[in-house]
Protein backbone atom coordinates (compact mmCIF):
# COMPACT_ATOMS: atom_id res chain seq x y z
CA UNK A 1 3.28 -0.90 -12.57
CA UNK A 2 6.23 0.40 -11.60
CA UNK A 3 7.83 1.73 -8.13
CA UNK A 4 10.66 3.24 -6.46
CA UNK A 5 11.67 2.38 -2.66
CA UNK A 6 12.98 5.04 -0.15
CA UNK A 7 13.81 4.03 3.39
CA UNK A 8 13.57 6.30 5.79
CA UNK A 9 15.55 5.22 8.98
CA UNK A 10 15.24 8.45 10.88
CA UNK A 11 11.35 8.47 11.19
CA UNK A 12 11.76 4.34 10.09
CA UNK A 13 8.98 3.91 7.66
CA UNK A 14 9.58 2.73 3.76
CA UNK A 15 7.91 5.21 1.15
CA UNK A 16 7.13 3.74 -2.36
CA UNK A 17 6.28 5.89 -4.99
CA UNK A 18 4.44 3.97 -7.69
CA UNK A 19 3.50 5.02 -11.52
CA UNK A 20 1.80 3.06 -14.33
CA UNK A 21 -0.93 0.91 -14.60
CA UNK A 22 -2.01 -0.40 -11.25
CA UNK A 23 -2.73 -4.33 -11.12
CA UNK A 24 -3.09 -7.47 -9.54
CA UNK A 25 0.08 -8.94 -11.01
CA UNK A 26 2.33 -5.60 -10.35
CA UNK A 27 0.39 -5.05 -7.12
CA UNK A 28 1.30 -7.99 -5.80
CA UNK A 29 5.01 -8.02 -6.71
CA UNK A 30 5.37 -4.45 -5.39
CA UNK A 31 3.39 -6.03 -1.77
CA UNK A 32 6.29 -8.88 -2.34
CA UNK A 33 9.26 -6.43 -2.58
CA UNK A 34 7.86 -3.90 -0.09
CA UNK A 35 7.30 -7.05 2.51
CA UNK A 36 10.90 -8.27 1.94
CA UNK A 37 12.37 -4.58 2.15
CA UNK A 38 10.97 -4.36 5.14
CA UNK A 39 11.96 -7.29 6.97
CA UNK A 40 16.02 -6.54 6.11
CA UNK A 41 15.17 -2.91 7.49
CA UNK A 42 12.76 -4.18 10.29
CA UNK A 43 10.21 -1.52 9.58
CA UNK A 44 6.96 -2.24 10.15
CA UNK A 45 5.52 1.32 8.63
CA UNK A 46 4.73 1.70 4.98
CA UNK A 47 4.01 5.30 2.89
CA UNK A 48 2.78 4.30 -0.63
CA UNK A 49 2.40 6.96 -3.03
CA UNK A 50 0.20 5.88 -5.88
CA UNK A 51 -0.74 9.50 -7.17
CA UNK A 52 0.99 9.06 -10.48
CA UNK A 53 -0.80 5.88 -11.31
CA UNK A 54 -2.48 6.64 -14.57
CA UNK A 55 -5.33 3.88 -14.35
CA UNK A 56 -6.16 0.34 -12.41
CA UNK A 57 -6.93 -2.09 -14.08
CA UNK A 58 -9.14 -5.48 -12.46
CA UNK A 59 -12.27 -6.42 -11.13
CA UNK A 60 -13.83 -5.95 -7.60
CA UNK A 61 -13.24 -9.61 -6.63
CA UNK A 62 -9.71 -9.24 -6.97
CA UNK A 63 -9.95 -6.52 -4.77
CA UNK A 64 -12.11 -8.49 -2.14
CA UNK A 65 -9.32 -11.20 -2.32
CA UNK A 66 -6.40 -9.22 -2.35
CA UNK A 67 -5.91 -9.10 1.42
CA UNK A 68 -6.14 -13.16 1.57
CA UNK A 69 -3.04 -13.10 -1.10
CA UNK A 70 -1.10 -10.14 0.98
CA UNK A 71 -0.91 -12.68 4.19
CA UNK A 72 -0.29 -15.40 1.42
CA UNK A 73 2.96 -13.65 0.50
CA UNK A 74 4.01 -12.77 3.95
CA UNK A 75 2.57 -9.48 5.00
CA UNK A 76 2.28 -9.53 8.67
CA UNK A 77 -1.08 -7.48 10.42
CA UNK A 78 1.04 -5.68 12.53
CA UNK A 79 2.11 -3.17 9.59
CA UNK A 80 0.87 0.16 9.34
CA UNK A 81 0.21 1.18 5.76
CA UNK A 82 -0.81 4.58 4.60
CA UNK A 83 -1.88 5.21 0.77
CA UNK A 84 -2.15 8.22 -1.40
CA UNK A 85 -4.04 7.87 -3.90
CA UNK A 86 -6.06 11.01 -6.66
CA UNK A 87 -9.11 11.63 -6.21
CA UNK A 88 -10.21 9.72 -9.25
CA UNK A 89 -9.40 6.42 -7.96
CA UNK A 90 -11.05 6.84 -4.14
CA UNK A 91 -14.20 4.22 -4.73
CA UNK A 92 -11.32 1.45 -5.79
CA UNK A 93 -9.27 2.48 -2.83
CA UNK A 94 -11.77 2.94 -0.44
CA UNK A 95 -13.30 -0.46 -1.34
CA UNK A 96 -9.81 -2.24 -1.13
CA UNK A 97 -8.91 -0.06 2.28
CA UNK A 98 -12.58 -1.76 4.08
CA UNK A 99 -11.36 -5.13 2.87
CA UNK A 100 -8.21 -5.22 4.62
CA UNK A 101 -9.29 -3.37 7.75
CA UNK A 102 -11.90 -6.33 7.74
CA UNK A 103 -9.09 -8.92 7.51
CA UNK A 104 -7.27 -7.19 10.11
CA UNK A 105 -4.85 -4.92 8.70
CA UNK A 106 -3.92 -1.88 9.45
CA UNK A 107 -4.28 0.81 6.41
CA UNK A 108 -5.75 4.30 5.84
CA UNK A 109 -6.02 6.10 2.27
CA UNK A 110 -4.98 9.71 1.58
CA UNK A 111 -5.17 12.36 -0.45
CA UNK A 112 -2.50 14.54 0.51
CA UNK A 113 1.05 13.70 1.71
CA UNK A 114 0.93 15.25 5.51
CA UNK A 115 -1.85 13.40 6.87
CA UNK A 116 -0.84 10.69 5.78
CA UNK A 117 2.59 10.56 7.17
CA UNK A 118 0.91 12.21 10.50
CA UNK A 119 -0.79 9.19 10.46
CA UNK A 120 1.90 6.74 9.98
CA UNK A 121 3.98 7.99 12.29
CA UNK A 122 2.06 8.05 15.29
């Protein structure tokens, strides 16, 4: 997977837009960039735009798990993440968006740009 990094002082929230294949290895070094980005930048708000993924690859427990490796890498609860995602990949996302909330994190999916960044930013 591959992404691209915007930061956005004015509104201060980091937008990565993401294309590829989606999984655990590229997920995880994309949460491990995004997490250091936003400690130089102190942001603590997150867009992620994963509309031009073109397929995910992984099983469900790797989703179930994933929130035990974001704190692992240094993701901090108090971030506010909002996700776009296509409509074809909402039962992966949706799945993966309970598992966090469940492990205390703070993350909503999308399907469109302005709610989501209405979200964020409030």
């Amino acid at each position: 997977m591959e992404w691209e990094i915007r930061i956005h002082n004015e509104d201060n929230y980091i937008e990565v837009i993401t294309k590829g294949v989606a999984g655990k290895a590229g997920s995880l070094n994309m949460a491990k960039t995004i997490t250091e980005t936003m400690r130089q930048h102190r942001i603590t708000r997150v867009l992620i735009d994963h509309r031009n993924i073109e397929s995910i690859s992984g099983e469900i427990i790797e989703i179930y798990n994933r929130p035990k490796l974001l704190k692992m890498i240094g993701i901090i609860l108090g971030v506010k993440i909002a996700e776009i995602i296509k409509p074809d990949h909402i039962k992966h996302f949706s799945f993966f968006e309970t598992v966090c909330i469940n492990q205390g994190f703070r993350i909503s999916i999308f399907q469109e740009n302005l709610p989501a960044l209405e979200w964020l930013l409030k």
